[in-house]
PDB file of N, CA and C in Angstrom:
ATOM      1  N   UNK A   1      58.918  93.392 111.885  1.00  0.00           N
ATOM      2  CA  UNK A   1      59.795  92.679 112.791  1.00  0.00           C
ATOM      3  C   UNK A   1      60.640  91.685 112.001  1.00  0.00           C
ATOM      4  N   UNK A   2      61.766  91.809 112.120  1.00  0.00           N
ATOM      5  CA  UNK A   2      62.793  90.937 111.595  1.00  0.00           C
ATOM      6  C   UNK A   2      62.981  89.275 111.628  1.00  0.00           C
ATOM      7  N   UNK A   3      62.923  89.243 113.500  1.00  0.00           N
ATOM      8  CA  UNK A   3      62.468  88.009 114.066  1.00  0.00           C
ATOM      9  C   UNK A   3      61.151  87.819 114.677  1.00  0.00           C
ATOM     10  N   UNK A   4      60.874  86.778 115.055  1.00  0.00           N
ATOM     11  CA  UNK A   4      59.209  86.842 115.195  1.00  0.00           C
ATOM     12  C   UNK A   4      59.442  86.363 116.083  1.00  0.00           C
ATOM     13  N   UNK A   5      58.003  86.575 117.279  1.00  0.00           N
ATOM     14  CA  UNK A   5      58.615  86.316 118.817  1.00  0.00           C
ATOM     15  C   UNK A   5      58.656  85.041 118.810  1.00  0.00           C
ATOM     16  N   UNK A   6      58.459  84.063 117.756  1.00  0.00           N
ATOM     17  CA  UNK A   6      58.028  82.328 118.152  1.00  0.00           C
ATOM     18  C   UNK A   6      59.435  82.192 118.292  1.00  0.00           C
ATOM     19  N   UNK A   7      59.842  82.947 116.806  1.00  0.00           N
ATOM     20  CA  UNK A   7      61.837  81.855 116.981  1.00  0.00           C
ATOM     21  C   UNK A   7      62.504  82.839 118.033  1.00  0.00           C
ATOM     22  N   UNK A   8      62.605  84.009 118.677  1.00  0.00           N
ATOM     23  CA  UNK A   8      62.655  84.731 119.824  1.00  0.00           C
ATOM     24  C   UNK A   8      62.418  83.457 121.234  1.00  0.00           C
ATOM     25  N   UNK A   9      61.118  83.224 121.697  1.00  0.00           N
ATOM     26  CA  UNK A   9      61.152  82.620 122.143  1.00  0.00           C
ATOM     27  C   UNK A   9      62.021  80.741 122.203  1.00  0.00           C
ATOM     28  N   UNK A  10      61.777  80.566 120.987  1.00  0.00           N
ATOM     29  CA  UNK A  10      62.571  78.799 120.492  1.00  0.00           C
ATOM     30  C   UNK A  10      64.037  79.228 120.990  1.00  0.00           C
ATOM     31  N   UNK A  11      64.781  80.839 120.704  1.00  0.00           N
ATOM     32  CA  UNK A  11      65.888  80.323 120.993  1.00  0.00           C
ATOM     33  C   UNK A  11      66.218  81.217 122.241  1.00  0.00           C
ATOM     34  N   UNK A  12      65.254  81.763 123.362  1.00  0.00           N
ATOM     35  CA  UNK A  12      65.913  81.954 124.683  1.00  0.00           C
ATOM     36  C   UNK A  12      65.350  80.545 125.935  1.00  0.00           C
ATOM     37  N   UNK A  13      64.688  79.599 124.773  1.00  0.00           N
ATOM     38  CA  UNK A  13      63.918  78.259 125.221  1.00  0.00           C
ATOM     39  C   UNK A  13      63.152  78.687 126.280  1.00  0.00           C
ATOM     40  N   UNK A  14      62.142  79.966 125.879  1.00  0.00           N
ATOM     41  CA  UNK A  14      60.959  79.515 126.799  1.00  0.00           C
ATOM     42  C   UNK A  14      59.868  79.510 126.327  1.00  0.00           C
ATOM     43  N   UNK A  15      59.037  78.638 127.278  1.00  0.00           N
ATOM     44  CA  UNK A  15      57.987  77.523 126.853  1.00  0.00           C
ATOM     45  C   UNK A  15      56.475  78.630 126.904  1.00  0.00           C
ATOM     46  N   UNK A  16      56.596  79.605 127.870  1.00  0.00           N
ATOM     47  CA  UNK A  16      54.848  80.201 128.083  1.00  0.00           C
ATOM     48  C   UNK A  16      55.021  81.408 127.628  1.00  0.00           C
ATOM     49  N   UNK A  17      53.600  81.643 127.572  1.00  0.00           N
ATOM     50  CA  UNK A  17      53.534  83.155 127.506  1.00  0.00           C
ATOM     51  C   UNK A  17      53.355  83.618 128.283  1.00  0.00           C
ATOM     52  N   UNK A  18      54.078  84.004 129.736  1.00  0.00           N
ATOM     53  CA  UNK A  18      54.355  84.663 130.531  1.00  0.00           C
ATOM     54  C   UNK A  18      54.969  86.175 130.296  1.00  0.00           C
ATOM     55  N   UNK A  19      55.573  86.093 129.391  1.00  0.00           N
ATOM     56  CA  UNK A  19      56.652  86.767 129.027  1.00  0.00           C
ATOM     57  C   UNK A  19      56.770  87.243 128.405  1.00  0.00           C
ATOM     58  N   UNK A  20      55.655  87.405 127.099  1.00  0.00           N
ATOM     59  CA  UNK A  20      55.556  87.641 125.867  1.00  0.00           C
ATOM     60  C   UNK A  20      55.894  88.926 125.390  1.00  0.00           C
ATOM     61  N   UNK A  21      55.404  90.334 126.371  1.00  0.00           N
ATOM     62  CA  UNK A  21      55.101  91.419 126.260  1.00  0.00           C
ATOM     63  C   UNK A  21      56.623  92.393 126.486  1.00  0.00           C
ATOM     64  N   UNK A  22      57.187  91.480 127.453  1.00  0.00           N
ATOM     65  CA  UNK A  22      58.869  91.753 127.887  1.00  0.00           C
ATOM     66  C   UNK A  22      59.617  91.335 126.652  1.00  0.00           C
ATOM     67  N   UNK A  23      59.688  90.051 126.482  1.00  0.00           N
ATOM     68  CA  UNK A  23      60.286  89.645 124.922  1.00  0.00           C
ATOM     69  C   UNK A  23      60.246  90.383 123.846  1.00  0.00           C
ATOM     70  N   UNK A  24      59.101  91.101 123.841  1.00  0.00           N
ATOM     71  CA  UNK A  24      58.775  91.766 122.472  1.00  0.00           C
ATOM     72  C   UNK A  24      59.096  92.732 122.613  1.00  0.00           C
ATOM     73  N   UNK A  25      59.090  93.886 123.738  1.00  0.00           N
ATOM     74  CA  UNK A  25      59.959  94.794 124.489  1.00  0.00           C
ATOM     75  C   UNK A  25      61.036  95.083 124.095  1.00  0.00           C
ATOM     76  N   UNK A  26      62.020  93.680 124.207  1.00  0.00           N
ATOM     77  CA  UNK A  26      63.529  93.219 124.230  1.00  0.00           C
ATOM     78  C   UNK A  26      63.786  92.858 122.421  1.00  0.00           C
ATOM     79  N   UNK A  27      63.049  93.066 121.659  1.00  0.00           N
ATOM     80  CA  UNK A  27      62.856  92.574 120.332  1.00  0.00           C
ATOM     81  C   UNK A  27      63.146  94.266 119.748  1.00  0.00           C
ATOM     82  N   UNK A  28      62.061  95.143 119.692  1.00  0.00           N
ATOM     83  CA  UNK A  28      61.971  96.099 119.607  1.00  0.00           C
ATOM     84  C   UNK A  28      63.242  97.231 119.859  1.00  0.00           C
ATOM     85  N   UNK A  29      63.449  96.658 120.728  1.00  0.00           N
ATOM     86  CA  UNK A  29      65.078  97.792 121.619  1.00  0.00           C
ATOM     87  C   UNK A  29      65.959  96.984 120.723  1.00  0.00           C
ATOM     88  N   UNK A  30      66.269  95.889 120.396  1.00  0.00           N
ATOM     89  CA  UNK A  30      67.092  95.373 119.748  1.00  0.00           C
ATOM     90  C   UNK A  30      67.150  95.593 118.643  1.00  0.00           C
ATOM     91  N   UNK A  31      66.143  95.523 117.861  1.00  0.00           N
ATOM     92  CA  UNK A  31      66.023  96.474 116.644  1.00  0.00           C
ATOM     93  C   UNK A  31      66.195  97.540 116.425  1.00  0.00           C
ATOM     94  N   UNK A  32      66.188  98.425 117.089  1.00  0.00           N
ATOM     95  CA  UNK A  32      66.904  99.413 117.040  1.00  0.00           C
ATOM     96  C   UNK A  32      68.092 100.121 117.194  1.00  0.00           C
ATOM     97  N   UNK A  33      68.538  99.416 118.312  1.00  0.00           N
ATOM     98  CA  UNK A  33      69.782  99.490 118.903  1.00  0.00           C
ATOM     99  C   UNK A  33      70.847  98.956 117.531  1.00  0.00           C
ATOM    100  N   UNK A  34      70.220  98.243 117.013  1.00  0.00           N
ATOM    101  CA  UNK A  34      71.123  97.052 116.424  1.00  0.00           C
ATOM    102  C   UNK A  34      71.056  98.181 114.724  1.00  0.00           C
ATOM    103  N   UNK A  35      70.291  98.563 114.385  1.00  0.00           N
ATOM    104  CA  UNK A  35      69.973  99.424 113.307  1.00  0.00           C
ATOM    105  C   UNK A  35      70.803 101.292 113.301  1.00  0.00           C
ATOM    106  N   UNK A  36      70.993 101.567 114.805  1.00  0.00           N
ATOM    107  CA  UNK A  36      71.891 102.333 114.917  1.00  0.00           C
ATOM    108  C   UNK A  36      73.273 102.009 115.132  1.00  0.00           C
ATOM    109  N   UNK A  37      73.656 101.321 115.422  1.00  0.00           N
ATOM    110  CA  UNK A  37      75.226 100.657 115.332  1.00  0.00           C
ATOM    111  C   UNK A  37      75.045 100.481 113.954  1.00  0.00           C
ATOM    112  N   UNK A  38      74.544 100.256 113.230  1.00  0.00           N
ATOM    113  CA  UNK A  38      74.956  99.288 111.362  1.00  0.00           C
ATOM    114  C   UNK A  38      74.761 100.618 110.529  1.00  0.00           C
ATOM    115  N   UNK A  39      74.174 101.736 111.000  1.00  0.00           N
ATOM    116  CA  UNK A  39      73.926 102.646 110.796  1.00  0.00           C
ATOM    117  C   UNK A  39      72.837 102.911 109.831  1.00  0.00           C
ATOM    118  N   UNK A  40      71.931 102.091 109.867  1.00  0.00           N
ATOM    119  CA  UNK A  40      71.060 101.814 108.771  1.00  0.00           C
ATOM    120  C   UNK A  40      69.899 102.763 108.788  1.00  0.00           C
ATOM    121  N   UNK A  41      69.807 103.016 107.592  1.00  0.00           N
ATOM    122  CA  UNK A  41      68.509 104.229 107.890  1.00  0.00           C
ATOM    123  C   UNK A  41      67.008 103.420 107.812  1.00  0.00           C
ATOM    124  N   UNK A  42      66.106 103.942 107.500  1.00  0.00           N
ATOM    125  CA  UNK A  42      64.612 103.504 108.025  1.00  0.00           C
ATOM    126  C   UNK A  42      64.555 103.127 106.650  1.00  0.00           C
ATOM    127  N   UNK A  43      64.552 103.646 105.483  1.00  0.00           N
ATOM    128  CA  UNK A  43      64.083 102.665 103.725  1.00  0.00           C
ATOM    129  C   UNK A  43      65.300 101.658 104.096  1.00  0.00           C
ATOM    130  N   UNK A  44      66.337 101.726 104.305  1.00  0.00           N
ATOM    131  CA  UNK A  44      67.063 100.305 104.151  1.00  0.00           C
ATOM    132  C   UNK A  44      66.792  98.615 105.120  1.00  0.00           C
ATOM    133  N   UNK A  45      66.280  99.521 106.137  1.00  0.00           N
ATOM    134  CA  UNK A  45      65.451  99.045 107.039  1.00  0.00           C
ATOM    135  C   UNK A  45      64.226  98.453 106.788  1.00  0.00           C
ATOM    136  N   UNK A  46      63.337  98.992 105.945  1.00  0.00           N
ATOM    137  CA  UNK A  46      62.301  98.530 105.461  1.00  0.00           C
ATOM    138  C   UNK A  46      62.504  97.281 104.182  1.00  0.00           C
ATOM    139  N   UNK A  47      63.594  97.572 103.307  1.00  0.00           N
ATOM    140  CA  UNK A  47      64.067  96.750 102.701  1.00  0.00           C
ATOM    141  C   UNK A  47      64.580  95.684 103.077  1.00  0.00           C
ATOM    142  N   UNK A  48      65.264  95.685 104.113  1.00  0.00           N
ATOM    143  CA  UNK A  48      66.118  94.322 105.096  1.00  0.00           C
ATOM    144  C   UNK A  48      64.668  93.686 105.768  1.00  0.00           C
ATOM    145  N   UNK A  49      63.377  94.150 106.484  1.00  0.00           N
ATOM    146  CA  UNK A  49      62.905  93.493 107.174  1.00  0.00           C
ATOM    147  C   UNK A  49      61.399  93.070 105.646  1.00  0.00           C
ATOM    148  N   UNK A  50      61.699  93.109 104.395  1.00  0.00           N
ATOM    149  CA  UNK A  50      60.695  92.687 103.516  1.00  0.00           C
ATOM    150  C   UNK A  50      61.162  91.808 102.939  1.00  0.00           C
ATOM    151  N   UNK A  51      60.804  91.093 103.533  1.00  0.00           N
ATOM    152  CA  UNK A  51      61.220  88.956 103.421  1.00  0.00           C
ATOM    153  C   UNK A  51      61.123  88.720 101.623  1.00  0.00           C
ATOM    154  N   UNK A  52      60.647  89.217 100.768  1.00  0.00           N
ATOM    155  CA  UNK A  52      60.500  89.229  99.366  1.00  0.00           C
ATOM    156  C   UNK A  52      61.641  89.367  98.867  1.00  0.00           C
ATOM    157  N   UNK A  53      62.101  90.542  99.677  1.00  0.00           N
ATOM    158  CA  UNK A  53      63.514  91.252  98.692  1.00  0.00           C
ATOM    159  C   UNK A  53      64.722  90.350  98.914  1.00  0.00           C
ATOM    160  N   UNK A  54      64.904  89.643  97.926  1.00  0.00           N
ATOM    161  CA  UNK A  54      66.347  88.778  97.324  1.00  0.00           C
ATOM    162  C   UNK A  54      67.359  89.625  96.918  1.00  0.00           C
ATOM    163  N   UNK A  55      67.534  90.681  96.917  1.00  0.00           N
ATOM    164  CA  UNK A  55      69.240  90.942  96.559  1.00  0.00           C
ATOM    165  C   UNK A  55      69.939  90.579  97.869  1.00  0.00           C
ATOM    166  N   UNK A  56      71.501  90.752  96.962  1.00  0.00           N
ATOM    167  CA  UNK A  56      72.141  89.759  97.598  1.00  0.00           C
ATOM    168  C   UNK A  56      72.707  90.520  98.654  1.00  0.00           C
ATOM    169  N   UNK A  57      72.951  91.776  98.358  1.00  0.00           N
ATOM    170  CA  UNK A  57      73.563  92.634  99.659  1.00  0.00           C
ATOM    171  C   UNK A  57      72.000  92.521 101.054  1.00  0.00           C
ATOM    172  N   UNK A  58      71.164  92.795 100.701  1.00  0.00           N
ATOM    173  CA  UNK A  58      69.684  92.752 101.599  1.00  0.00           C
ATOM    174  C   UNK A  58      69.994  91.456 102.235  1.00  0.00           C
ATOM    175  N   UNK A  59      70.112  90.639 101.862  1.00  0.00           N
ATOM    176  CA  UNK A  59      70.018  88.944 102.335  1.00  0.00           C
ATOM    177  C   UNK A  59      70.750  88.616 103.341  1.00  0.00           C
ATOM    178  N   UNK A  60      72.759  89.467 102.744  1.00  0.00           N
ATOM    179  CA  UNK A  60      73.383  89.263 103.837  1.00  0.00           C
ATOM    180  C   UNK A  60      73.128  90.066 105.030  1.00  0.00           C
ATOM    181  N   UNK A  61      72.971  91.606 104.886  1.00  0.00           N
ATOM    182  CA  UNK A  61      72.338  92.341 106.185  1.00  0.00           C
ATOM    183  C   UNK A  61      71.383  91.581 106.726  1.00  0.00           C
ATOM    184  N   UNK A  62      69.824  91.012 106.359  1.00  0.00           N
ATOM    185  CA  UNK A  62      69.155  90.639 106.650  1.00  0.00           C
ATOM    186  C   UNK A  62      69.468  89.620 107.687  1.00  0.00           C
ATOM    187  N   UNK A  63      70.192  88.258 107.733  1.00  0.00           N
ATOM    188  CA  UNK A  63      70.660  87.245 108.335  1.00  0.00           C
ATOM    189  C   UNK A  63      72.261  88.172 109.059  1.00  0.00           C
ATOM    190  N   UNK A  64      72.595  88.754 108.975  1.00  0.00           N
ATOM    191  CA  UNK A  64      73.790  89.226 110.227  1.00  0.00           C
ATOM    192  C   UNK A  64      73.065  90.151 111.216  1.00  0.00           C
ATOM    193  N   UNK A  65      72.184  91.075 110.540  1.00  0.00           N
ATOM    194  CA  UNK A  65      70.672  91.509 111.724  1.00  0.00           C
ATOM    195  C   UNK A  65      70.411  90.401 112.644  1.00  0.00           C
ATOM    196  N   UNK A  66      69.853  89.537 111.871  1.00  0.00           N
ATOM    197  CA  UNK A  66      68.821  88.494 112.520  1.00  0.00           C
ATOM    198  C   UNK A  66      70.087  87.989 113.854  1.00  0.00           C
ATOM    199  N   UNK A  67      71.012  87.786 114.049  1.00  0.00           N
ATOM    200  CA  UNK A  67      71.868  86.954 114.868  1.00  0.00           C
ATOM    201  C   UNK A  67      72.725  88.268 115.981  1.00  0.00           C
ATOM    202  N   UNK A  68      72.562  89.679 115.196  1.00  0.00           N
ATOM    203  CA  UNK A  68      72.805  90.141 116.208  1.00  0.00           C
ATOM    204  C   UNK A  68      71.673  90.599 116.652  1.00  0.00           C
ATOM    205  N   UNK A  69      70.205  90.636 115.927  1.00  0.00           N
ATOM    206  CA  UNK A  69      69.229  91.020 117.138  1.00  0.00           C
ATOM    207  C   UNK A  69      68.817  89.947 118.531  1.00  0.00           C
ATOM    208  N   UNK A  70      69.210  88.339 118.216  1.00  0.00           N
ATOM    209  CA  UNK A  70      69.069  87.557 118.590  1.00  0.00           C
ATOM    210  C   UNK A  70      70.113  87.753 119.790  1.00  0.00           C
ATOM    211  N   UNK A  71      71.150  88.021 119.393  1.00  0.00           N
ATOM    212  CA  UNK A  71      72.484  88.487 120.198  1.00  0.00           C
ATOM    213  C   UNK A  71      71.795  88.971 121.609  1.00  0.00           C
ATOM    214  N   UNK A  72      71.275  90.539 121.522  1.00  0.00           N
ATOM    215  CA  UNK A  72      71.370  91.197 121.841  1.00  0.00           C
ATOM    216  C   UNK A  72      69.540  90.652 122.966  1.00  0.00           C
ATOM    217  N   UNK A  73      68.798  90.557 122.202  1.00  0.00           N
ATOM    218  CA  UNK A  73      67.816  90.010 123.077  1.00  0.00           C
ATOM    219  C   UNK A  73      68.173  88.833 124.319  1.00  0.00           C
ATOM    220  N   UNK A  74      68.980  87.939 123.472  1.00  0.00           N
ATOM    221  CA  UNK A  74      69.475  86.960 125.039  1.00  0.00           C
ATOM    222  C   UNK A  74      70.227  87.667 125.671  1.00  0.00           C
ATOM    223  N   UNK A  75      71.056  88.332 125.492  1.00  0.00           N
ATOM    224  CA  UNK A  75      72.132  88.627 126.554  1.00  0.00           C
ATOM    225  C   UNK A  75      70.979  90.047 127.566  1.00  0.00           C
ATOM    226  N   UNK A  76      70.036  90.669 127.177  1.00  0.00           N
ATOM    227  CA  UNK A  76      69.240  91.509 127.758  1.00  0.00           C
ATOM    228  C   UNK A  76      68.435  90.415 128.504  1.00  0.00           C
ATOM    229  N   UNK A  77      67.619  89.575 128.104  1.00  0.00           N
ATOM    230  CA  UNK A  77      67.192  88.775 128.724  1.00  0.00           C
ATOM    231  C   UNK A  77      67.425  88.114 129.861  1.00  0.00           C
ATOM    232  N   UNK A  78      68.780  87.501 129.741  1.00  0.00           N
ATOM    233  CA  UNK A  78      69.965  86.772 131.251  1.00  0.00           C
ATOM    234  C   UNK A  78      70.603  87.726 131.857  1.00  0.00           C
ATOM    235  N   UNK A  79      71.045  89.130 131.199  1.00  0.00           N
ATOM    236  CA  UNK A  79      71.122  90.377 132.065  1.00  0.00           C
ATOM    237  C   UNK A  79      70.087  91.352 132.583  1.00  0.00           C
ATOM    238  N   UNK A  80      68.695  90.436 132.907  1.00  0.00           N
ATOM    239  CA  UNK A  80      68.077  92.357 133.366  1.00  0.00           C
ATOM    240  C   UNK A  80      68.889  92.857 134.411  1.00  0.00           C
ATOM    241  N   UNK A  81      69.305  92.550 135.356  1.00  0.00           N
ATOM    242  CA  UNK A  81      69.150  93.231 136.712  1.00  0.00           C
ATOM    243  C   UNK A  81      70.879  93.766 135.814  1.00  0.00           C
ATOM    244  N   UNK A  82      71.488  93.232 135.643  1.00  0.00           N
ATOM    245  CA  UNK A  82      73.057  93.741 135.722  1.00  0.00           C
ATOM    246  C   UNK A  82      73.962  94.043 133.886  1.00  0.00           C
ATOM    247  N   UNK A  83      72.815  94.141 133.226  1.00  0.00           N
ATOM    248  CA  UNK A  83      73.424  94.551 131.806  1.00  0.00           C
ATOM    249  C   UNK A  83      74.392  95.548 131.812  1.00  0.00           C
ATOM    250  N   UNK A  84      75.800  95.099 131.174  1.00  0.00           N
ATOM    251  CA  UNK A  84      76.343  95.741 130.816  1.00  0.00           C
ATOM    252  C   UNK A  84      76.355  96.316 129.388  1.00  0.00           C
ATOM    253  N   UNK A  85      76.024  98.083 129.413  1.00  0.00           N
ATOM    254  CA  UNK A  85      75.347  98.094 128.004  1.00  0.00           C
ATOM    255  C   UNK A  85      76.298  98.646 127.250  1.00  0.00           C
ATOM    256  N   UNK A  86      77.673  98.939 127.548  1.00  0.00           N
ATOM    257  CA  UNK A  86      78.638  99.322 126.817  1.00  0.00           C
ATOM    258  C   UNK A  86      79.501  98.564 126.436  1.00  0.00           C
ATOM    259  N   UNK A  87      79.263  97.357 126.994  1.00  0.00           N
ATOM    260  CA  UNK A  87      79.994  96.231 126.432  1.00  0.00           C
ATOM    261  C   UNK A  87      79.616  95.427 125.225  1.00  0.00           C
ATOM    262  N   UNK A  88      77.678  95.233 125.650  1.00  0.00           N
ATOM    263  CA  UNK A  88      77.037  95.070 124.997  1.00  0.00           C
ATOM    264  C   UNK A  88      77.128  95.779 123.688  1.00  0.00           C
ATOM    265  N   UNK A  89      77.312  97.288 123.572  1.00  0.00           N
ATOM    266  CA  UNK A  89      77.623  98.473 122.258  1.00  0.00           C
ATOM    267  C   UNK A  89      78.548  97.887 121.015  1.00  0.00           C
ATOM    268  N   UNK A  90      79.613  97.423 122.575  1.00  0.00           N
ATOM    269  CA  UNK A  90      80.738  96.905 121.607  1.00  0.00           C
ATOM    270  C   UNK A  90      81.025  95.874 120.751  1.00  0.00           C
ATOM    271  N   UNK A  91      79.986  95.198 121.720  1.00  0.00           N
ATOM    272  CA  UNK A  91      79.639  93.430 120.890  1.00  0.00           C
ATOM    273  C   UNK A  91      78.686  93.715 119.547  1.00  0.00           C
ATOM    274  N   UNK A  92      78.073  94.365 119.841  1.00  0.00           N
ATOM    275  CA  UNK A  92      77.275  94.312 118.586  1.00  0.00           C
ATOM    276  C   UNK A  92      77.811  95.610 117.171  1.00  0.00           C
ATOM    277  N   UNK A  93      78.412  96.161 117.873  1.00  0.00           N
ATOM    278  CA  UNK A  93      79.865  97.347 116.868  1.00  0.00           C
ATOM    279  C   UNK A  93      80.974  95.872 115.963  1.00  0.00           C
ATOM    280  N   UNK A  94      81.189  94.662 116.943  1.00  0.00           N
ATOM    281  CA  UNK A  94      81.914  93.869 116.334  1.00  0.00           C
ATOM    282  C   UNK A  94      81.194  92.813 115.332  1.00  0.00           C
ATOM    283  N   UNK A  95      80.287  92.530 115.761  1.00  0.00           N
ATOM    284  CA  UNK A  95      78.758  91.697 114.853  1.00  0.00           C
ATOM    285  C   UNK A  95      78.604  92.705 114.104  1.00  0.00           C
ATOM    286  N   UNK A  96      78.378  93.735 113.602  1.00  0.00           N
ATOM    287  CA  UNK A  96      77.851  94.576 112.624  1.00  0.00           C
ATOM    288  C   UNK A  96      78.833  95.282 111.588  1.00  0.00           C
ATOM    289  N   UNK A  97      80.259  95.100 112.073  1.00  0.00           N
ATOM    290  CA  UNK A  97      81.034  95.709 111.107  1.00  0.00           C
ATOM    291  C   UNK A  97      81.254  95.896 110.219  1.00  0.00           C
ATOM    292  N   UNK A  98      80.591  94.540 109.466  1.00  0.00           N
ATOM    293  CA  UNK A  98      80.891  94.069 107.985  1.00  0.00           C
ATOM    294  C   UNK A  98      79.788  94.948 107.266  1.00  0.00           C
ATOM    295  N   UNK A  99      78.514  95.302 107.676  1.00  0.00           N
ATOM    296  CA  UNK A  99      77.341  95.852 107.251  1.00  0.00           C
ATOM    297  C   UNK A  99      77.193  97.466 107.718  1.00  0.00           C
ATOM    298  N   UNK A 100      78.269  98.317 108.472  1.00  0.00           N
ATOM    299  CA  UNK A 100      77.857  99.183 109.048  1.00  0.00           C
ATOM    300  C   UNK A 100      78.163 100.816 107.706  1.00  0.00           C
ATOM    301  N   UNK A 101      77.391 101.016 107.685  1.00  0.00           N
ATOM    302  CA  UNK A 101      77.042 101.976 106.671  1.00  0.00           C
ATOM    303  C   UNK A 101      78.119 103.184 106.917  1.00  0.00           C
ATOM    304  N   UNK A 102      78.913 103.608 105.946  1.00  0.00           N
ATOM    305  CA  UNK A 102      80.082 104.612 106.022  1.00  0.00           C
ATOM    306  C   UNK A 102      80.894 104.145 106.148  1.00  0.00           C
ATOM    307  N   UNK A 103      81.309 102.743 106.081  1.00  0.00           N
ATOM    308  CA  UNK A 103      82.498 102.705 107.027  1.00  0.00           C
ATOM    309  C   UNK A 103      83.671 102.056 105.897  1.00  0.00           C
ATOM    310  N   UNK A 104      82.842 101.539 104.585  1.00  0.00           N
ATOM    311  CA  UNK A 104      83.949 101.439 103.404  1.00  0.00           C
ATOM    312  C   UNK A 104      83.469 102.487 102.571  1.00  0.00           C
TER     313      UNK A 104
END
């Protein structure tokens, strides 16, 4: 896991674990979702989410991941009932551009 449900939780500010199992739910889909838009395969993937690895290209994927998985979990979160998920596609097509594999 990229983000961990504590800072997950710190930044949709909630306080219990009520919720925990949905959050992590919403963590999971985001990770993925967010890994097929950037087009990232599963070793690069494994490389971006192994907190050790310092190169410098890993570091920046790593932290533009982290803000669009964050992205993508709040806005799922304040949208269950009415997500728009093609908008959503697009938002995170525009967050990921710089990192999306094929595309220079």
């Amino acid at each position: 896991m990229l983000v961990s449900l504590e800072s997950v939780k710190q930044y949709l500010r909630v306080d219990s674990s009520y919720e925990d199992g949905l959050i992590s739910s919403l963590v999971k889909s985001s990770e993925m979702l967010c890994c097929e838009v950037a087009r990232i395969s599963d070793e690069k993937w494994d490389a971006v989410c192994d907190e050790t690895n310092n190169e410098g290209e890993i570091v920046r994927i790593r932290e533009i991941m982290r803000v669009a998985i964050l992205y993508m979990v709040g806005y799922l979160y304040e949208h269950r009932e009415e997500a728009d998920h093609h908008d959503l596609v697009i938002t995170l097509r525009s967050l990921l551009f710089s990192i999306r594999e094929g595309i220079f």
